[in-house]
Each structure stands twice: as C-alpha cells, then as structure tokens.
ModelCIF file with pLDDT and N, C-alpha, C, O atoms, coordinates in Angstrom:
data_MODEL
#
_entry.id   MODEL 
#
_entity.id                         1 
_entity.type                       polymer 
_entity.pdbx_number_of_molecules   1 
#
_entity_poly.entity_id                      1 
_entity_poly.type                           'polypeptide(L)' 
_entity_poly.nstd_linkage                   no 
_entity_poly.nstd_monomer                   no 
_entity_poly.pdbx_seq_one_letter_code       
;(UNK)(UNK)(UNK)(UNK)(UNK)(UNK)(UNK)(UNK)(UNK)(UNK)(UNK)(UNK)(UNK)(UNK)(UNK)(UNK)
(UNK)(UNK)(UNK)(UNK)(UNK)(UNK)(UNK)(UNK)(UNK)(UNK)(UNK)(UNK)(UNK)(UNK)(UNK)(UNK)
(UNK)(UNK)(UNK)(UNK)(UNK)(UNK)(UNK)(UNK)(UNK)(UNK)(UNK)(UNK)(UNK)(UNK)
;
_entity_poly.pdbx_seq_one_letter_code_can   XXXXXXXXXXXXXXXXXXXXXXXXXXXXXXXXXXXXXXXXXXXXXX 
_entity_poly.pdbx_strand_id                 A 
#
loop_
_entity_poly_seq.entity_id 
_entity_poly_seq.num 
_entity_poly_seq.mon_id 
_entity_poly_seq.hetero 
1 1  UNK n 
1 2  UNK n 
1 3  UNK n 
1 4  UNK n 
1 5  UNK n 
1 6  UNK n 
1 7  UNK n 
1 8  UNK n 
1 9  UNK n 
1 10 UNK n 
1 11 UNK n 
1 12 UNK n 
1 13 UNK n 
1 14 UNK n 
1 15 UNK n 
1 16 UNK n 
1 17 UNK n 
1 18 UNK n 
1 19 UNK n 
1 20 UNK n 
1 21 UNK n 
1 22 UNK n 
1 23 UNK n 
1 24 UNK n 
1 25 UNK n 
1 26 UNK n 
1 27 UNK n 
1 28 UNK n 
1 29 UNK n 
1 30 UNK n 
1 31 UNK n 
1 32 UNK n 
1 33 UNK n 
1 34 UNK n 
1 35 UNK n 
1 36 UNK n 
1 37 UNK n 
1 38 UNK n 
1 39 UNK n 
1 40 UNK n 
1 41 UNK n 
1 42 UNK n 
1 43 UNK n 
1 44 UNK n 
1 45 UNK n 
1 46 UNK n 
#
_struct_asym.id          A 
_struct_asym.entity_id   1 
#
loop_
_ma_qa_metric.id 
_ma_qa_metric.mode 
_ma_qa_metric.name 
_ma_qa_metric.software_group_id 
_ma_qa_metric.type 
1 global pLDDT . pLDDT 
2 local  pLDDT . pLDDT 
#
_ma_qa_metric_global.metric_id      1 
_ma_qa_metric_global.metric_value   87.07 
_ma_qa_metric_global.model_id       1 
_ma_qa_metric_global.ordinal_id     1 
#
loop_
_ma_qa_metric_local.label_asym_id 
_ma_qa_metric_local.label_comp_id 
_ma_qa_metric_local.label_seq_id 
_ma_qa_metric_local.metric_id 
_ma_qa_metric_local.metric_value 
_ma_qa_metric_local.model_id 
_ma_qa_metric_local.ordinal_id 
A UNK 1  2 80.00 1 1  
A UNK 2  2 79.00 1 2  
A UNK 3  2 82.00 1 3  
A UNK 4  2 81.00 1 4  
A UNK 5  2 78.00 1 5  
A UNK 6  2 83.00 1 6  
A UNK 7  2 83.00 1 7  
A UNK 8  2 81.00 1 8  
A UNK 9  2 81.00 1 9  
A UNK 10 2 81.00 1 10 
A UNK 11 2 86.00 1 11 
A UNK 12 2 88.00 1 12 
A UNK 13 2 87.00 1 13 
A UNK 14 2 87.00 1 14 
A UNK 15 2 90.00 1 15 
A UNK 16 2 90.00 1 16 
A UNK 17 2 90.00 1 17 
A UNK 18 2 89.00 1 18 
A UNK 19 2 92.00 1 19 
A UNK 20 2 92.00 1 20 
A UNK 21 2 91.00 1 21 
A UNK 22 2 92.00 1 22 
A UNK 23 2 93.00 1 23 
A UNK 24 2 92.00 1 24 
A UNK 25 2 91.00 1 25 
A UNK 26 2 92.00 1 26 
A UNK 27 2 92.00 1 27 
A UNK 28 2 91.00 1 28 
A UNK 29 2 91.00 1 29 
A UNK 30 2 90.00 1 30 
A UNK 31 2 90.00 1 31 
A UNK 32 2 89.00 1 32 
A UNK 33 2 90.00 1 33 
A UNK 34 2 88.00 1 34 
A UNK 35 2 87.00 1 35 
A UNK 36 2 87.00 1 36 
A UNK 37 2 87.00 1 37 
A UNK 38 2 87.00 1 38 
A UNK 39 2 84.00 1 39 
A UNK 40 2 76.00 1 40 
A UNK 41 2 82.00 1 41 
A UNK 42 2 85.00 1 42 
A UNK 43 2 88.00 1 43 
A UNK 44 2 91.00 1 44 
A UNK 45 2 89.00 1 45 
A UNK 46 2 90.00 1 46 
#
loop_
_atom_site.group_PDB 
_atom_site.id 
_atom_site.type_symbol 
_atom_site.label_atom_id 
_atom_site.label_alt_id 
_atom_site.label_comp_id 
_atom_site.label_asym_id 
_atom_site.label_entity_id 
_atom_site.label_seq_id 
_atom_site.pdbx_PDB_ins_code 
_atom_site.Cartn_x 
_atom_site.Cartn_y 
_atom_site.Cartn_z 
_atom_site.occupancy 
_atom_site.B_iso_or_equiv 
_atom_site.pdbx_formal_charge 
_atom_site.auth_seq_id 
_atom_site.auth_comp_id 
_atom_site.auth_asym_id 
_atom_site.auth_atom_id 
_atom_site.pdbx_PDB_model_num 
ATOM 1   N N  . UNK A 1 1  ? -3.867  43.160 -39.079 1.00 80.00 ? 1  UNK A N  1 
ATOM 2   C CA . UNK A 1 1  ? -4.264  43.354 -40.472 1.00 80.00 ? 1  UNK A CA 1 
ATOM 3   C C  . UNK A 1 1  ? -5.771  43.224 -40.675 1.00 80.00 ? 1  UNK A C  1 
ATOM 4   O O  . UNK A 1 1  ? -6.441  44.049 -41.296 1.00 80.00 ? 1  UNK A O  1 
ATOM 5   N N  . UNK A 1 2  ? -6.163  42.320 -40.204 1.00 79.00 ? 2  UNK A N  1 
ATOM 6   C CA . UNK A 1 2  ? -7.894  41.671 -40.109 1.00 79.00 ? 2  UNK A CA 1 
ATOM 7   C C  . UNK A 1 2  ? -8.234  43.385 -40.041 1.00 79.00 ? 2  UNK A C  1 
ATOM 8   O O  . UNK A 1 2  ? -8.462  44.083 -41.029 1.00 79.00 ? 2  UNK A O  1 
ATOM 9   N N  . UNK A 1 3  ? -8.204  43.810 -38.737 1.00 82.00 ? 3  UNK A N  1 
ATOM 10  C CA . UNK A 1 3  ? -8.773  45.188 -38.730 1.00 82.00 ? 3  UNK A CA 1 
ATOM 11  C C  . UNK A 1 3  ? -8.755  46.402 -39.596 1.00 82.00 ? 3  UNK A C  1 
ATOM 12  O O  . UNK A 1 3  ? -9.671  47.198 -39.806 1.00 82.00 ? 3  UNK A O  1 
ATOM 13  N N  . UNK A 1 4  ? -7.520  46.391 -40.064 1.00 81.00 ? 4  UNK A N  1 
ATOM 14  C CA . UNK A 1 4  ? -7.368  47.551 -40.986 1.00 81.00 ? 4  UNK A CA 1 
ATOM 15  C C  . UNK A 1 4  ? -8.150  47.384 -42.004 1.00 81.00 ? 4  UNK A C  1 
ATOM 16  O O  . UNK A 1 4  ? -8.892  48.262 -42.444 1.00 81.00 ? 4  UNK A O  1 
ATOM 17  N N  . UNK A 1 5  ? -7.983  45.611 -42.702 1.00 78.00 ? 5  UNK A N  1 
ATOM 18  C CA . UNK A 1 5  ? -8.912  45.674 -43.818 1.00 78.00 ? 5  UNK A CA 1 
ATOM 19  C C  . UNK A 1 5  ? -10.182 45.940 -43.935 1.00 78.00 ? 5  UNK A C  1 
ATOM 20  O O  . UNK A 1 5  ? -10.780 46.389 -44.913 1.00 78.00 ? 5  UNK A O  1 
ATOM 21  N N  . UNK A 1 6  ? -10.842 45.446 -42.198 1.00 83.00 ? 6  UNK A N  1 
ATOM 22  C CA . UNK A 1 6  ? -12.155 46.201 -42.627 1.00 83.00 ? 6  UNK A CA 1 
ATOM 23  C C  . UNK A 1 6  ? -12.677 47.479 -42.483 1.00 83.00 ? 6  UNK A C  1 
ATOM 24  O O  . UNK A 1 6  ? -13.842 47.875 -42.521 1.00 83.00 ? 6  UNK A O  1 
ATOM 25  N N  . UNK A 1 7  ? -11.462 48.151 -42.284 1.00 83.00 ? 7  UNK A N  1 
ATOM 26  C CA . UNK A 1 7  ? -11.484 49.697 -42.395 1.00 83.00 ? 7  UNK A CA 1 
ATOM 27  C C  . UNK A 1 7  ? -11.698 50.068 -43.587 1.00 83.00 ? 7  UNK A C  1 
ATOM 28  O O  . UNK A 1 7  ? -12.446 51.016 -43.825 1.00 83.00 ? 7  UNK A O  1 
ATOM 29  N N  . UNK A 1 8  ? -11.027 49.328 -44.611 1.00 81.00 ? 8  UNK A N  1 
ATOM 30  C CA . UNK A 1 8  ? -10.821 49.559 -45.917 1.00 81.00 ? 8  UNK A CA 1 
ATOM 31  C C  . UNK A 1 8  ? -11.254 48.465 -46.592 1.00 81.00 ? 8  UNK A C  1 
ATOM 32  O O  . UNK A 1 8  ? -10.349 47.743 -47.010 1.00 81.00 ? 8  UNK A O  1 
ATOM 33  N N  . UNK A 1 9  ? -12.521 48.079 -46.856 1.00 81.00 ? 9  UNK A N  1 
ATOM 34  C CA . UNK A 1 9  ? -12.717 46.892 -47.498 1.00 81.00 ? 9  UNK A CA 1 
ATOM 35  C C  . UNK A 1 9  ? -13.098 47.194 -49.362 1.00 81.00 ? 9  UNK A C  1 
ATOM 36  O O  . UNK A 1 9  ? -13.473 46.444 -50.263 1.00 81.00 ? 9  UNK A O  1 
ATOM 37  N N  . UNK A 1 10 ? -12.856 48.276 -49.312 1.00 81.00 ? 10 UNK A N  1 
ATOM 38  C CA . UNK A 1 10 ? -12.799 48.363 -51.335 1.00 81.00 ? 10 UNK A CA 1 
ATOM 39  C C  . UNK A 1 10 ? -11.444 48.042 -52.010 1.00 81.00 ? 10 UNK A C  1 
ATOM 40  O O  . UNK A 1 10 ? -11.180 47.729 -53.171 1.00 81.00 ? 10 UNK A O  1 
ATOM 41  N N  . UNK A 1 11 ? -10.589 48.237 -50.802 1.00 86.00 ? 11 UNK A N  1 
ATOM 42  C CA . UNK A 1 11 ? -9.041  48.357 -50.835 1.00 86.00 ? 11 UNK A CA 1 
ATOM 43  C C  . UNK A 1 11 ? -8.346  47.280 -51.638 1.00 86.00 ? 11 UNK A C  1 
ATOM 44  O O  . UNK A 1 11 ? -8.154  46.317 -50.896 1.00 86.00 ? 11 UNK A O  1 
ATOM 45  N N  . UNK A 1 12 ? -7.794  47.015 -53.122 1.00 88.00 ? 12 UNK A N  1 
ATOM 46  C CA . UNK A 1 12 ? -7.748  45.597 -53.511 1.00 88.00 ? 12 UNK A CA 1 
ATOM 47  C C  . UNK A 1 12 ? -5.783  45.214 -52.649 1.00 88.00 ? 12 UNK A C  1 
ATOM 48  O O  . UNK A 1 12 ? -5.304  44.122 -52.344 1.00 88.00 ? 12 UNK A O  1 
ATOM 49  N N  . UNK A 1 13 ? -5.217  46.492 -52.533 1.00 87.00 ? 13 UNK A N  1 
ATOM 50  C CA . UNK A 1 13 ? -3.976  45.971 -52.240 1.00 87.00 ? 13 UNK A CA 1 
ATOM 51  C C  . UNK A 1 13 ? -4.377  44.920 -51.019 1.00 87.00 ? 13 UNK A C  1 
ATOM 52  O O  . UNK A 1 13 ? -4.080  43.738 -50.845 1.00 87.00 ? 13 UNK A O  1 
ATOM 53  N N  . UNK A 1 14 ? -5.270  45.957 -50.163 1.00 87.00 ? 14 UNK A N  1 
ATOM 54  C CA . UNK A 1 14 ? -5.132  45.813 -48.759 1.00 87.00 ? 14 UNK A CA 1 
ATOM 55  C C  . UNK A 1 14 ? -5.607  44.295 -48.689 1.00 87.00 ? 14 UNK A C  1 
ATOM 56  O O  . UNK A 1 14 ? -5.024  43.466 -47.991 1.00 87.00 ? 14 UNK A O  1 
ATOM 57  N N  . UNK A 1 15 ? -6.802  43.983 -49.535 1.00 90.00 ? 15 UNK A N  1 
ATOM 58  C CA . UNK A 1 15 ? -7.448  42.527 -49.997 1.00 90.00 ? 15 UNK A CA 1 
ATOM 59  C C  . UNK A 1 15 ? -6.349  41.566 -50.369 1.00 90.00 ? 15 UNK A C  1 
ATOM 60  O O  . UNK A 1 15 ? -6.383  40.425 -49.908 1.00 90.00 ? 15 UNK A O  1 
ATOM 61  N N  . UNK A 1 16 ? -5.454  41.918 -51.108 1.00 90.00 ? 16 UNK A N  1 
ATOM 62  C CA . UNK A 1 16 ? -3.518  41.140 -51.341 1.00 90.00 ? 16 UNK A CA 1 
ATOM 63  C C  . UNK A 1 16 ? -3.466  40.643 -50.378 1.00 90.00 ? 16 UNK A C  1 
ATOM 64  O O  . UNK A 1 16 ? -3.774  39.459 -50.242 1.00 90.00 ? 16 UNK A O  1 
ATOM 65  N N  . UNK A 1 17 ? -2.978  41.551 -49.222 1.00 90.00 ? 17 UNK A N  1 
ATOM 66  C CA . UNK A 1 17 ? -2.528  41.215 -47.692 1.00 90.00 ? 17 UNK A CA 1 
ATOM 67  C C  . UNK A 1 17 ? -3.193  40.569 -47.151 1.00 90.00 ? 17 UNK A C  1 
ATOM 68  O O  . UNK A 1 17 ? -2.641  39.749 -46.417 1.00 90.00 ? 17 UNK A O  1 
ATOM 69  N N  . UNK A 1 18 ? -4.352  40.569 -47.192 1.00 89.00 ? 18 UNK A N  1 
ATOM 70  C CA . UNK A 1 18 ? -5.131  39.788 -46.522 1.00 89.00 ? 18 UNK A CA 1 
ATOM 71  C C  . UNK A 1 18 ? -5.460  38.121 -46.922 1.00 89.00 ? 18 UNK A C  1 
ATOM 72  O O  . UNK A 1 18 ? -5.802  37.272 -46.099 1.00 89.00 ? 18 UNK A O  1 
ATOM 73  N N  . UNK A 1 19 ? -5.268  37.897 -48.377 1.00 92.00 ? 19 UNK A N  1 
ATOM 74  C CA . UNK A 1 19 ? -5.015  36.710 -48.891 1.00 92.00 ? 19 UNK A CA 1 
ATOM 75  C C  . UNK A 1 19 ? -3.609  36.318 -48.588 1.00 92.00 ? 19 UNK A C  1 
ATOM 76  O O  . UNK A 1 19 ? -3.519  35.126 -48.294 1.00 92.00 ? 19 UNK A O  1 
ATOM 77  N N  . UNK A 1 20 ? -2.346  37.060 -48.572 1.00 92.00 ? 20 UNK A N  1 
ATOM 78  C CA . UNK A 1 20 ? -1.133  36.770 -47.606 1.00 92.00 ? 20 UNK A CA 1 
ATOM 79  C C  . UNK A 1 20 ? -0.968  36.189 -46.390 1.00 92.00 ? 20 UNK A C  1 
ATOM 80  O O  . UNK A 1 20 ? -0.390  35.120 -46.198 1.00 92.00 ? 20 UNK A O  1 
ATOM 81  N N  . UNK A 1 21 ? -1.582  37.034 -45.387 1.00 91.00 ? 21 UNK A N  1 
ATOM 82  C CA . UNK A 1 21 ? -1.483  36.827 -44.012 1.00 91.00 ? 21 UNK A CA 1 
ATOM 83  C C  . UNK A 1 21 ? -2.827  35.468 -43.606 1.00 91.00 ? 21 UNK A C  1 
ATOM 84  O O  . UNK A 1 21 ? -2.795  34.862 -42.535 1.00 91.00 ? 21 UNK A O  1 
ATOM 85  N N  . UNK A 1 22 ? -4.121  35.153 -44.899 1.00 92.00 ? 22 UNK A N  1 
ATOM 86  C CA . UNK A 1 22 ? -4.793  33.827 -44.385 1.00 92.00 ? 22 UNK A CA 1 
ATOM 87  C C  . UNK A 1 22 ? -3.915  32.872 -44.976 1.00 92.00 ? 22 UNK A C  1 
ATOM 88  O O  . UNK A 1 22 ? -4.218  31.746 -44.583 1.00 92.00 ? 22 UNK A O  1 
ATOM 89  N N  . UNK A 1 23 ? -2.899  32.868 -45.803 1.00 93.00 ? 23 UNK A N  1 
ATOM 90  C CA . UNK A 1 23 ? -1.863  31.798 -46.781 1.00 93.00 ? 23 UNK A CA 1 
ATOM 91  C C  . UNK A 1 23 ? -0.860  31.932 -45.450 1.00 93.00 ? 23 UNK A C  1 
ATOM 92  O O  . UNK A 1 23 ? 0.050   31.153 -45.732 1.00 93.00 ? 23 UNK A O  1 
ATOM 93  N N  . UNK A 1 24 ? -0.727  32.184 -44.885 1.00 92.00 ? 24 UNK A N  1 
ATOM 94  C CA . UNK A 1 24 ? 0.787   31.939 -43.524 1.00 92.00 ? 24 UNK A CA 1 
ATOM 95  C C  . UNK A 1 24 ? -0.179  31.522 -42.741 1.00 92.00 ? 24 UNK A C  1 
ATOM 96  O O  . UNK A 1 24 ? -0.187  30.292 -42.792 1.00 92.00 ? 24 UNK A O  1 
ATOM 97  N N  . UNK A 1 25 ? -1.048  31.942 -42.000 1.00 91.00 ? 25 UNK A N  1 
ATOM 98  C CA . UNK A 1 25 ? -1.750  31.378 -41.152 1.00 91.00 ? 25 UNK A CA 1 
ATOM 99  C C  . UNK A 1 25 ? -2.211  29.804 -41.279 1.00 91.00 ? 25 UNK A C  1 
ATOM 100 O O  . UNK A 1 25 ? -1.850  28.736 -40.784 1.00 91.00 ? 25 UNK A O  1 
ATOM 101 N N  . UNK A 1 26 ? -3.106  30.206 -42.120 1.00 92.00 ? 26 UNK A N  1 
ATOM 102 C CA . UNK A 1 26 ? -3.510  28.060 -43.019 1.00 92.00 ? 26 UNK A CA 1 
ATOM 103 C C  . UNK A 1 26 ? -2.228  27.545 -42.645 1.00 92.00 ? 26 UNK A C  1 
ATOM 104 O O  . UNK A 1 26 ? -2.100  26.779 -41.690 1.00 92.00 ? 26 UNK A O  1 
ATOM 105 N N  . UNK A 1 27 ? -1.023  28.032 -43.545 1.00 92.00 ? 27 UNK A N  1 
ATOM 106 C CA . UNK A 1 27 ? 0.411   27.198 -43.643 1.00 92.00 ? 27 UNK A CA 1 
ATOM 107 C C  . UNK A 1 27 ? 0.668   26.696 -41.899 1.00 92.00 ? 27 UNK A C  1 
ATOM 108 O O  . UNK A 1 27 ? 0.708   25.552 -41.445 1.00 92.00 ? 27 UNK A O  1 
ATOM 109 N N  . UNK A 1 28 ? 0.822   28.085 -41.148 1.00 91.00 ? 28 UNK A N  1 
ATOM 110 C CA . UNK A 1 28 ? 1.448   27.308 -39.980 1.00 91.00 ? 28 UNK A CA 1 
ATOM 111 C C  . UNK A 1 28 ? 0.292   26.485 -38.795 1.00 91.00 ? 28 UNK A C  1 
ATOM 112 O O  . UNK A 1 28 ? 0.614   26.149 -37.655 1.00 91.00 ? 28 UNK A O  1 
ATOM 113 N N  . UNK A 1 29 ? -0.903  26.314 -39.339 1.00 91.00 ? 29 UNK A N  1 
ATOM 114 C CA . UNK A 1 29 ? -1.526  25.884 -38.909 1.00 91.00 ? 29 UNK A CA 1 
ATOM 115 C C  . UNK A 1 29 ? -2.023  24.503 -39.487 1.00 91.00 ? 29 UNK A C  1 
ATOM 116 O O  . UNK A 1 29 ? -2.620  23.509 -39.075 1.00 91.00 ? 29 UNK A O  1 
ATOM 117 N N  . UNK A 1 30 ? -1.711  24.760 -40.139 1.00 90.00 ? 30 UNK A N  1 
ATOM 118 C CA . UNK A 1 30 ? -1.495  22.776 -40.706 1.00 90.00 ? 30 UNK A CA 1 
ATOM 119 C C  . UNK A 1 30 ? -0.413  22.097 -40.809 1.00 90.00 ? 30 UNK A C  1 
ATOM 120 O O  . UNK A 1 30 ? -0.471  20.869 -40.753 1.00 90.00 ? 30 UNK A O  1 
ATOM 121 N N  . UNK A 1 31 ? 0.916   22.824 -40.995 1.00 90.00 ? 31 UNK A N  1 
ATOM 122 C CA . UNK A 1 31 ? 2.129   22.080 -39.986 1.00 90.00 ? 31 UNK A CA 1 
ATOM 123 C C  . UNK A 1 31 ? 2.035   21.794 -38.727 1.00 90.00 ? 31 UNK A C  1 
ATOM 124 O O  . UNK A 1 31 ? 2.477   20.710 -38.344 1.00 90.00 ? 31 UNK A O  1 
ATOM 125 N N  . UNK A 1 32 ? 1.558   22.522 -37.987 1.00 89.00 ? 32 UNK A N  1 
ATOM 126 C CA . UNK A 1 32 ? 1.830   22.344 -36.024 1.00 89.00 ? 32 UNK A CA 1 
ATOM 127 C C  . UNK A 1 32 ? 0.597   20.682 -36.410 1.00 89.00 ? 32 UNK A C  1 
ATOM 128 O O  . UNK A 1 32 ? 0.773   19.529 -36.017 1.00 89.00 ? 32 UNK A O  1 
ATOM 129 N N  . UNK A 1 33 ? -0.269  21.101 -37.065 1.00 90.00 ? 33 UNK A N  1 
ATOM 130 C CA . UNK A 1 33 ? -1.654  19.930 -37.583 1.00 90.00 ? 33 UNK A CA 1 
ATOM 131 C C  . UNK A 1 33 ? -0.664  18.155 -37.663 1.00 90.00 ? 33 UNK A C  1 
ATOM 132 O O  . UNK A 1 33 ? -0.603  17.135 -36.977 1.00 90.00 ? 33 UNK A O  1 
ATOM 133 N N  . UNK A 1 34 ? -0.144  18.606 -38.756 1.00 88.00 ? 34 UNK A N  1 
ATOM 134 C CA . UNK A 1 34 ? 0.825   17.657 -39.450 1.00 88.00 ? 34 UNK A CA 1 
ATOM 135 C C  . UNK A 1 34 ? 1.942   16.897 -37.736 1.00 88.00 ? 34 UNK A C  1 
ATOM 136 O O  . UNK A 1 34 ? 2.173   15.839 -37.150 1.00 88.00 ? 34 UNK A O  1 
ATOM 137 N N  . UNK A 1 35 ? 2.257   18.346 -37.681 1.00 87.00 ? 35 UNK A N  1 
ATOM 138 C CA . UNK A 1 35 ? 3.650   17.436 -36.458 1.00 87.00 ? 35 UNK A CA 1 
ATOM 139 C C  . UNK A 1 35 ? 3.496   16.955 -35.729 1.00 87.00 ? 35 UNK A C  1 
ATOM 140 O O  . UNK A 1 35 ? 4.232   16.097 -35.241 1.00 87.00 ? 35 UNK A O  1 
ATOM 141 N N  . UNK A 1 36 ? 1.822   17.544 -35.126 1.00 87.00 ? 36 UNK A N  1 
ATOM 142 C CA . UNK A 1 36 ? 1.056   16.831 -34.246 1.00 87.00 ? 36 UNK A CA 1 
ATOM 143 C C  . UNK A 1 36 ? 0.726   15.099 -34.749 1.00 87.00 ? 36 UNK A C  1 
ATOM 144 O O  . UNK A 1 36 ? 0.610   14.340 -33.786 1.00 87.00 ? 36 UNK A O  1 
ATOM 145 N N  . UNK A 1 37 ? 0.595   14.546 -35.934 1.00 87.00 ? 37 UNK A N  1 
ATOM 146 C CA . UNK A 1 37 ? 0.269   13.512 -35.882 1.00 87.00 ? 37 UNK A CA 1 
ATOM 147 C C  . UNK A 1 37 ? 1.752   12.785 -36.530 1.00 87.00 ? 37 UNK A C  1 
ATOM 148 O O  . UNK A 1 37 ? 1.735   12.277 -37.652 1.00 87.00 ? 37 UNK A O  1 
ATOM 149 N N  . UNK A 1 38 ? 2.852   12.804 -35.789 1.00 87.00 ? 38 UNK A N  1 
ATOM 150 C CA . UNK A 1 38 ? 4.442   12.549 -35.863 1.00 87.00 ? 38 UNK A CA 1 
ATOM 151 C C  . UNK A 1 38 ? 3.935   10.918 -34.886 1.00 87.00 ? 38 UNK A C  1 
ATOM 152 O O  . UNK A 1 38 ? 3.697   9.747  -35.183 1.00 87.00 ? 38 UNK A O  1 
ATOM 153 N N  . UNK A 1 39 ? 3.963   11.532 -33.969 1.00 84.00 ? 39 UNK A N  1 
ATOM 154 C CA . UNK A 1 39 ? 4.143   10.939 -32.551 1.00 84.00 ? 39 UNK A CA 1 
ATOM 155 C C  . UNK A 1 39 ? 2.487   10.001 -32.629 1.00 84.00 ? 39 UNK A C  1 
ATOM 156 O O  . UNK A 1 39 ? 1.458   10.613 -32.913 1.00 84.00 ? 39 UNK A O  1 
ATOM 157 N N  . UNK A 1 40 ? 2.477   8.355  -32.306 1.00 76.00 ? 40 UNK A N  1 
ATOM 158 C CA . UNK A 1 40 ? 1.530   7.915  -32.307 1.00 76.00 ? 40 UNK A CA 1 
ATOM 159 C C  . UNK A 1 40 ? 0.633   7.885  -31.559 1.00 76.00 ? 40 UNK A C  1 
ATOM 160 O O  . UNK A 1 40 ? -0.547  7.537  -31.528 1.00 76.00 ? 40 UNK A O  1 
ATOM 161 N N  . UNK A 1 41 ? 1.674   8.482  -30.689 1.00 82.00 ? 41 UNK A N  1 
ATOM 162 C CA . UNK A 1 41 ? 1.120   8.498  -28.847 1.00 82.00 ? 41 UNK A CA 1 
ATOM 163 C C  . UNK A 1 41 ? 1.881   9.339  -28.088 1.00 82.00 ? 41 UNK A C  1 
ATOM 164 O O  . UNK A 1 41 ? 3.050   9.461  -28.454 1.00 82.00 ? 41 UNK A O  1 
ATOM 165 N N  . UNK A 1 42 ? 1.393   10.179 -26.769 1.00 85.00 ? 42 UNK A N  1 
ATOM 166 C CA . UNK A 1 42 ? 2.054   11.142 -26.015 1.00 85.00 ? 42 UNK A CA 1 
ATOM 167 C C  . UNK A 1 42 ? 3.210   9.920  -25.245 1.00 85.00 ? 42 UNK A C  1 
ATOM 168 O O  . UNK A 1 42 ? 3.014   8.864  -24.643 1.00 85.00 ? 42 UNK A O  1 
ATOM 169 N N  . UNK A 1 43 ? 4.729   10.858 -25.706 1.00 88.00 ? 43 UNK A N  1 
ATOM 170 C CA . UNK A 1 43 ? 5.885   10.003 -24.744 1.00 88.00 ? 43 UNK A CA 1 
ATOM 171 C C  . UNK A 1 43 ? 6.046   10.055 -23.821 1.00 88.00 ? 43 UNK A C  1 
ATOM 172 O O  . UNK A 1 43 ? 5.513   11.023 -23.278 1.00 88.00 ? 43 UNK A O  1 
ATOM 173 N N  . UNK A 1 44 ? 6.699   9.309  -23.101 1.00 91.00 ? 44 UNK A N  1 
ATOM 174 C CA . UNK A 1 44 ? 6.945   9.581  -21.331 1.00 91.00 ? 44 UNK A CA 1 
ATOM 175 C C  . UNK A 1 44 ? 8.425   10.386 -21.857 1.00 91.00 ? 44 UNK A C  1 
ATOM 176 O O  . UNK A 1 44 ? 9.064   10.398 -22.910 1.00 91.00 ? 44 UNK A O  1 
ATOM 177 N N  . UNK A 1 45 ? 8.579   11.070 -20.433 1.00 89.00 ? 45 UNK A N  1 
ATOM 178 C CA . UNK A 1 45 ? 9.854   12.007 -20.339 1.00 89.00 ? 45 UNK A CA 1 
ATOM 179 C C  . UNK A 1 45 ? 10.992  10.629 -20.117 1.00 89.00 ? 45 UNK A C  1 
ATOM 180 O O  . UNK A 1 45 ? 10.669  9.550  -19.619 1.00 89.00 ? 45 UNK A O  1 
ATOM 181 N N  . UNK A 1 46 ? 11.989  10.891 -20.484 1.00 90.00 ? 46 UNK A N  1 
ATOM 182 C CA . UNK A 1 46 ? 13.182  10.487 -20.016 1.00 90.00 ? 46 UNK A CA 1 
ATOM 183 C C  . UNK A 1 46 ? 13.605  9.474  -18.694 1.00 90.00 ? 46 UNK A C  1 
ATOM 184 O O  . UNK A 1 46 ? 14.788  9.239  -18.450 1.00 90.00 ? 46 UNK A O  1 
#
C-alpha cells in the first residue's frame, strides 16, 4: 500500500487506506510490545 500511495499522493481515498493500514500496524505492534512485557523474565523450557 505504502507504494501505491505514493503513486497517488492527491488521492484522499487512497490517504483512508493509508491511515488504515498505519492503525493495524501501530495496533499489532504494541500488542506483541505489551505481551512482551507479560513475562518478567525469559523462562527456562520445561
């Protein structure tokens, strides 16, 4: 998407999508953030 938009950067839909796809990104990148600080410390296996 990154690319297309700057194919088309007058584009307001295409500008939509692009506020879409940085709103999922942020999101799953501050959960993995978040789950990462679950665990206080790396566990031993089993």
């Amino acid at each position: 998407l990154d690319q297309v938009i700057k194919l088309h950067p007058s584009n307001k839909q295409l500008k939509l999508l692009a506020l879409a796809n940085r709103d999922a990104m942020d999101i799953d990148a501050a959960t993995r953030k978040l789950l990462s600080e679950v665990e206080p410390k790396p566990l031993p296996n089993l």
